[in-house]
N, C-alpha and C. Protein backbone atom coordinates (compact mmCIF):
# COMPACT_ATOMS: atom_id res chain seq x y z
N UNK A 1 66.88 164.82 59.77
CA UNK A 1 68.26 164.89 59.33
C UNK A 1 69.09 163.82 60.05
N UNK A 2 68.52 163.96 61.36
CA UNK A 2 69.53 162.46 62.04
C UNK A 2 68.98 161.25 61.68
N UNK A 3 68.08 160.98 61.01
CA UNK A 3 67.64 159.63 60.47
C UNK A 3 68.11 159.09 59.14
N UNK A 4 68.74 160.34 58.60
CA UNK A 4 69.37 160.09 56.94
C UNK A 4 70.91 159.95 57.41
N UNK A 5 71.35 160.45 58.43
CA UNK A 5 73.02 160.59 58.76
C UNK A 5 73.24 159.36 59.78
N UNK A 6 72.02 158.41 60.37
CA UNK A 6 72.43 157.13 60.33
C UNK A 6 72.24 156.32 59.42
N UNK A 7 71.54 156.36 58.36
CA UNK A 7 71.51 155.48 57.69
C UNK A 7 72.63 155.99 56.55
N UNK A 8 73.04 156.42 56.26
CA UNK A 8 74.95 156.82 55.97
C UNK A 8 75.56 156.20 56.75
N UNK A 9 75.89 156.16 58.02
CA UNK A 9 76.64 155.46 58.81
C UNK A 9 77.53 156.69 58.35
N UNK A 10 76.86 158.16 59.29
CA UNK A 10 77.71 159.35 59.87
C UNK A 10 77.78 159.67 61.06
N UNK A 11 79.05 159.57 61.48
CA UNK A 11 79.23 159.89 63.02
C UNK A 11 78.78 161.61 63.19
N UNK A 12 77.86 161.74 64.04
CA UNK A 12 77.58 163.01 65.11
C UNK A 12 77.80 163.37 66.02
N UNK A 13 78.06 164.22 66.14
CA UNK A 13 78.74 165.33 67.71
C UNK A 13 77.87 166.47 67.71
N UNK A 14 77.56 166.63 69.12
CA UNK A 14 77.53 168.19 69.37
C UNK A 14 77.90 168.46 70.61
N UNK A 15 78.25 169.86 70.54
CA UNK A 15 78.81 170.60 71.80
C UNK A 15 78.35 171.99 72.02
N UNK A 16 78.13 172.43 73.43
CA UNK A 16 77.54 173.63 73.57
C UNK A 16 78.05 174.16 74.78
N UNK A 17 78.52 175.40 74.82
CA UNK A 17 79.10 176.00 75.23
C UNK A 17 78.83 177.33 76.18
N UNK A 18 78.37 177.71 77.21
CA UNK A 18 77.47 176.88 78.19
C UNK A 18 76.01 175.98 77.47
N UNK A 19 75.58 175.10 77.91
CA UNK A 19 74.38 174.08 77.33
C UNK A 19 73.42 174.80 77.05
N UNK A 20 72.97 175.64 77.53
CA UNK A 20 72.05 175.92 77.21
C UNK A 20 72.05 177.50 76.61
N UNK A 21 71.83 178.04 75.31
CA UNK A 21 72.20 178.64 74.46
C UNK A 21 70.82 179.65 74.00
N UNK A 22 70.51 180.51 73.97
CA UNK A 22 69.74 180.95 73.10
C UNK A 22 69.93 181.93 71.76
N UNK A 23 69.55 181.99 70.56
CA UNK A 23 69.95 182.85 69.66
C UNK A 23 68.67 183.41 69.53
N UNK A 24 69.79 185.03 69.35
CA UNK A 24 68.13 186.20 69.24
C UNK A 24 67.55 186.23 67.83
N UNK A 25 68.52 185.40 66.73
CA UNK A 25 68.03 185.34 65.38
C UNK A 25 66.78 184.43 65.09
N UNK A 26 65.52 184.82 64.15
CA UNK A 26 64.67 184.16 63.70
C UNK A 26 64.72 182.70 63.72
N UNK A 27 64.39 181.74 64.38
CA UNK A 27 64.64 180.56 64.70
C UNK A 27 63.92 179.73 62.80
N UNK A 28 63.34 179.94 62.61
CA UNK A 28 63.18 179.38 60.91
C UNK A 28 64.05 179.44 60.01
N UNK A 29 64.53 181.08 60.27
CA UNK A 29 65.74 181.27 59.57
C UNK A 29 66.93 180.33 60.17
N UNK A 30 67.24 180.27 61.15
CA UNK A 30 68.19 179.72 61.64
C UNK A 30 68.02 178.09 61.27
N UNK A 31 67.22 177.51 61.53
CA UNK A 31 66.82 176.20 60.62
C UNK A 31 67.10 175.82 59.89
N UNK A 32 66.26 176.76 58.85
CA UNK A 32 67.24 176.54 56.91
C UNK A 32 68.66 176.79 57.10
N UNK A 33 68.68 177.85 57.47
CA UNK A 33 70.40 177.57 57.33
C UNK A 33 71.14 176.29 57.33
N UNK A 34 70.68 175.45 59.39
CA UNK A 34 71.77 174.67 59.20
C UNK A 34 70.71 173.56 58.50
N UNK A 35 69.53 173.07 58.02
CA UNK A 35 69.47 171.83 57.10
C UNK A 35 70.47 172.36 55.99
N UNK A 36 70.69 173.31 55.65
CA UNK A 36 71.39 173.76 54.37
C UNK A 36 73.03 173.23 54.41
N UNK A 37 73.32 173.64 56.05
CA UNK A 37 74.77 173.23 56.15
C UNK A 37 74.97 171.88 56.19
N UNK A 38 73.89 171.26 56.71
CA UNK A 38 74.29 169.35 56.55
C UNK A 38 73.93 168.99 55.80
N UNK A 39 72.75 169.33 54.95
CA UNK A 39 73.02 168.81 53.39
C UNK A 39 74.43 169.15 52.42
N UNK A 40 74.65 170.59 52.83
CA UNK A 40 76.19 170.14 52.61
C UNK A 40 77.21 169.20 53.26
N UNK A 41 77.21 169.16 54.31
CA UNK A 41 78.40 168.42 55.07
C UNK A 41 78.15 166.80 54.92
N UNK A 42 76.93 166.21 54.78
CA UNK A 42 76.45 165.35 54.55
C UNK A 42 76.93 165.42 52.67
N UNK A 43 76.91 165.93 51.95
CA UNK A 43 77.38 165.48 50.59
C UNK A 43 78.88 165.60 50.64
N UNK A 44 79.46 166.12 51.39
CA UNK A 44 81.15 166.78 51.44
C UNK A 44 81.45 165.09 51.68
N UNK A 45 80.63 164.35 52.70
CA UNK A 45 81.49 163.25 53.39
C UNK A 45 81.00 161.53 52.89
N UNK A 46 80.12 162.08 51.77
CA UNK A 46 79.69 160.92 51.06
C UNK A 46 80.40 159.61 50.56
N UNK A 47 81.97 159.99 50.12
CA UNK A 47 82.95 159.16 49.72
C UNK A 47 84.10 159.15 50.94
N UNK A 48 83.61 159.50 51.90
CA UNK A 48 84.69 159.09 53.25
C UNK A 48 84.64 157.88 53.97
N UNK A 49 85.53 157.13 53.96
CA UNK A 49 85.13 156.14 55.16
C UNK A 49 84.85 156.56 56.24
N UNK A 50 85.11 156.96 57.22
CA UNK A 50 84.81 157.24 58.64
C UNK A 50 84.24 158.54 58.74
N UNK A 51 83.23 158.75 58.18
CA UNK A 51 82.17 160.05 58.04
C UNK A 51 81.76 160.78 59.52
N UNK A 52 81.83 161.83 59.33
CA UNK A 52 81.94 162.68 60.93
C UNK A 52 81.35 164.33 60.61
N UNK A 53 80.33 164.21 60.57
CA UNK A 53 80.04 165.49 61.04
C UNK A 53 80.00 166.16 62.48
N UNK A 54 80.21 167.21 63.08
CA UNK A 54 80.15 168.13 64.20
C UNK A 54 79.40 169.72 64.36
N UNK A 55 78.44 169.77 65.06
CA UNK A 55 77.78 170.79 65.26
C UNK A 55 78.05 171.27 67.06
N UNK A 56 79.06 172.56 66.70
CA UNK A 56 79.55 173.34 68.23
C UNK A 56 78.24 174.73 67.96
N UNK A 57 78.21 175.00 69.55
CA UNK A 57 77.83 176.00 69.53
C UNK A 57 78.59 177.01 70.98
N UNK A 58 78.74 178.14 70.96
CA UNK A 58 79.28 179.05 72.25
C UNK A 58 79.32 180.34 71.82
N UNK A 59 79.33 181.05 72.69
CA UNK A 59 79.12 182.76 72.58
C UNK A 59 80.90 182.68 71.86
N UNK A 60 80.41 183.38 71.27
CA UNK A 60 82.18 184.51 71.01
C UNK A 60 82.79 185.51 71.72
N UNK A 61 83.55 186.50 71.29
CA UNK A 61 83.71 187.34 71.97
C UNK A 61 83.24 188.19 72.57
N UNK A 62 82.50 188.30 71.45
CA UNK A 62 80.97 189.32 71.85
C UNK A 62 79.78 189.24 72.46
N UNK A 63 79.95 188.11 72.92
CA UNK A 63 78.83 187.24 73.72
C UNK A 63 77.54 187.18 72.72
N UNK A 64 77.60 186.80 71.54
CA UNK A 64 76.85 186.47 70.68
C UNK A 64 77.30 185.10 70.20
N UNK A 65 75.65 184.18 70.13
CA UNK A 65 75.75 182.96 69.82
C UNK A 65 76.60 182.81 68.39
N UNK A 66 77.52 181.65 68.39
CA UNK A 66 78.40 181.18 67.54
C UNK A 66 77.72 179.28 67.07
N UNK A 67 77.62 179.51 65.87
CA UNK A 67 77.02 177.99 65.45
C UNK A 67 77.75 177.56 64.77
N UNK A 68 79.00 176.44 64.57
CA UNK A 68 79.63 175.71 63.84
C UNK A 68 79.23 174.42 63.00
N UNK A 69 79.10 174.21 62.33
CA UNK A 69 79.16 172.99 61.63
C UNK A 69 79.83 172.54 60.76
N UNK A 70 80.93 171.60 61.03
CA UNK A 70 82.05 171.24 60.31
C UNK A 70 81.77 169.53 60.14
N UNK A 71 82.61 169.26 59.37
CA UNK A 71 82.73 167.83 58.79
C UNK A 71 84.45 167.66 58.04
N UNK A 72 84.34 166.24 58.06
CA UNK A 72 85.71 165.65 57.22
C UNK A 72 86.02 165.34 56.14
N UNK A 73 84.95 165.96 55.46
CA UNK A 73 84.44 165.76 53.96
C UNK A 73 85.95 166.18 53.29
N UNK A 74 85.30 166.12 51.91
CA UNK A 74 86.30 166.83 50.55
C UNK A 74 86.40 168.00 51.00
N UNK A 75 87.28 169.15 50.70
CA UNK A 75 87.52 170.27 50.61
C UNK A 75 87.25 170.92 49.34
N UNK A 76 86.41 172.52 49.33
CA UNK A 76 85.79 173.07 48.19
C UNK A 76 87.04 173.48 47.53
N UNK A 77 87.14 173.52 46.19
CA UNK A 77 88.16 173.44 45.49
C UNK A 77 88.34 174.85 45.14
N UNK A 78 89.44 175.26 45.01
CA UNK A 78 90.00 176.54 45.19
C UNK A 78 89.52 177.52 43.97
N UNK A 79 89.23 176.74 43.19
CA UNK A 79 88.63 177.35 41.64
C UNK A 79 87.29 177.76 41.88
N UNK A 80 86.44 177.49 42.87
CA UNK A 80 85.13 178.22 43.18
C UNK A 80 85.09 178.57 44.73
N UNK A 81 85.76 178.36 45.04
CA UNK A 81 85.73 179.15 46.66
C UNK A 81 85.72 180.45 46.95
N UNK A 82 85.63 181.27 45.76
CA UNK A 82 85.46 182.53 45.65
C UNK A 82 83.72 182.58 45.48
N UNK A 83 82.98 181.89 44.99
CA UNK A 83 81.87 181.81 44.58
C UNK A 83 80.83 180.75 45.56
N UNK A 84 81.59 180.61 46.66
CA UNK A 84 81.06 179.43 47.70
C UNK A 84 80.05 180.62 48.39
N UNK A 85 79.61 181.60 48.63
CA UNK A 85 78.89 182.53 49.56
C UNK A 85 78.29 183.51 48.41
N UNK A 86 77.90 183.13 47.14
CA UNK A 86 77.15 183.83 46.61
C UNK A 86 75.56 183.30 46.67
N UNK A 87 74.37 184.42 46.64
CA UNK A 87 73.52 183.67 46.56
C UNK A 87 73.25 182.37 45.76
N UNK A 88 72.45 180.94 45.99
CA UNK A 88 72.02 180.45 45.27
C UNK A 88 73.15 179.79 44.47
N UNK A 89 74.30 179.77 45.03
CA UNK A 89 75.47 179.36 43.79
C UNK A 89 75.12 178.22 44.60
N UNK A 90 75.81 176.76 43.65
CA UNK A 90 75.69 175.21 43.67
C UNK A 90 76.83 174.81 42.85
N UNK A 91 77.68 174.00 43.28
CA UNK A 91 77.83 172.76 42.55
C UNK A 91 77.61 171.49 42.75
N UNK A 92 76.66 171.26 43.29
CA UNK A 92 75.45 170.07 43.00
C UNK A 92 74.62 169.97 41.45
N UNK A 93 75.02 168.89 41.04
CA UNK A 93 74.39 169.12 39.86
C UNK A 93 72.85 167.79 40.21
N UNK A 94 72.07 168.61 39.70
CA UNK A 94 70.55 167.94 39.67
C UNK A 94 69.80 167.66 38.52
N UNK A 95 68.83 166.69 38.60
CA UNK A 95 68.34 166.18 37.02
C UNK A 95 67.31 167.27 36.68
N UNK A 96 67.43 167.90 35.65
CA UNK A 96 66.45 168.91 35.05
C UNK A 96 64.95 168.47 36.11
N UNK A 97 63.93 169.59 36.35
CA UNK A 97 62.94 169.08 36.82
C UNK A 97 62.00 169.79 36.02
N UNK A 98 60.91 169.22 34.89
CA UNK A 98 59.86 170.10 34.26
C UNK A 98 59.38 171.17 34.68
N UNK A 99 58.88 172.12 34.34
CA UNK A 99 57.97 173.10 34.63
C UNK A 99 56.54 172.44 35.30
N UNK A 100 56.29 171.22 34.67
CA UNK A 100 54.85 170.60 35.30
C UNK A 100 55.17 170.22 36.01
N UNK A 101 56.16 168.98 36.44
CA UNK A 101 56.30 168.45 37.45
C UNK A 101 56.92 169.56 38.49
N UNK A 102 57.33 170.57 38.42
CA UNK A 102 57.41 171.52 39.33
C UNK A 102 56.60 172.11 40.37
N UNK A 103 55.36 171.94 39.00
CA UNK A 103 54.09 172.73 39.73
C UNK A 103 53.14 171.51 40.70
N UNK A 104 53.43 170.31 40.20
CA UNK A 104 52.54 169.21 40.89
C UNK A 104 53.11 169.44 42.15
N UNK A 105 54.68 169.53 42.32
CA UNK A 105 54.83 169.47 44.00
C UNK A 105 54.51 170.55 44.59
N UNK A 106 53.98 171.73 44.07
CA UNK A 106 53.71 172.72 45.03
C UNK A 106 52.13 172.41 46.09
């Protein structure tokens, strides 16, 4: 992921809050998630000049790990931001992919 967000020419940050952090959640799970969040934040900031993503992390109140990832991208437009946290919802639109060529990449 940091090899595609320099060759964007996207600025990165991170911060951690004390440094060294552990989360008791499934670390795979936790993975997908954030490739999930910088493939978003990474498409949010595609048409920005000065592209900036940021990944914080620090306990909260509750002394449970807190993972941020923000960017300077576009803002999700108010007409589906109701529909931004449903499963599987997208507005990424992608080129049809066959049923065969589906199965070749498995």
């Amino acid at each position: 992921m940091r090899n595609r967000m320099e060759k964007l020419n996207i600025g990165f940050n991170t911060s951690s809050d004390p440094e060294t952090l552990e989360p008791t959640a499934d670390k795979e799970f936790i993975e997908q998630v954030l490739i999930n969040l910088f493939t978003n934040a990474i498409d949010a900031v595609k048409d920005i000049h000065e592209k900036k993503i940021d990944l914080i992390s620090r306990l909260d109140d509750s002394g449970r790990v807190l993972i941020v990832v923000s960017d300077n991208g576009t803002c999700i437009d108010s007409e589906i931001l109701d529909k931004a946290f449903t499963p599987f919802f997208t507005i990424i639109k992608r080129r049809p992919v066959s049923v065969s060529a589906f199965h070749a990449k498995l």
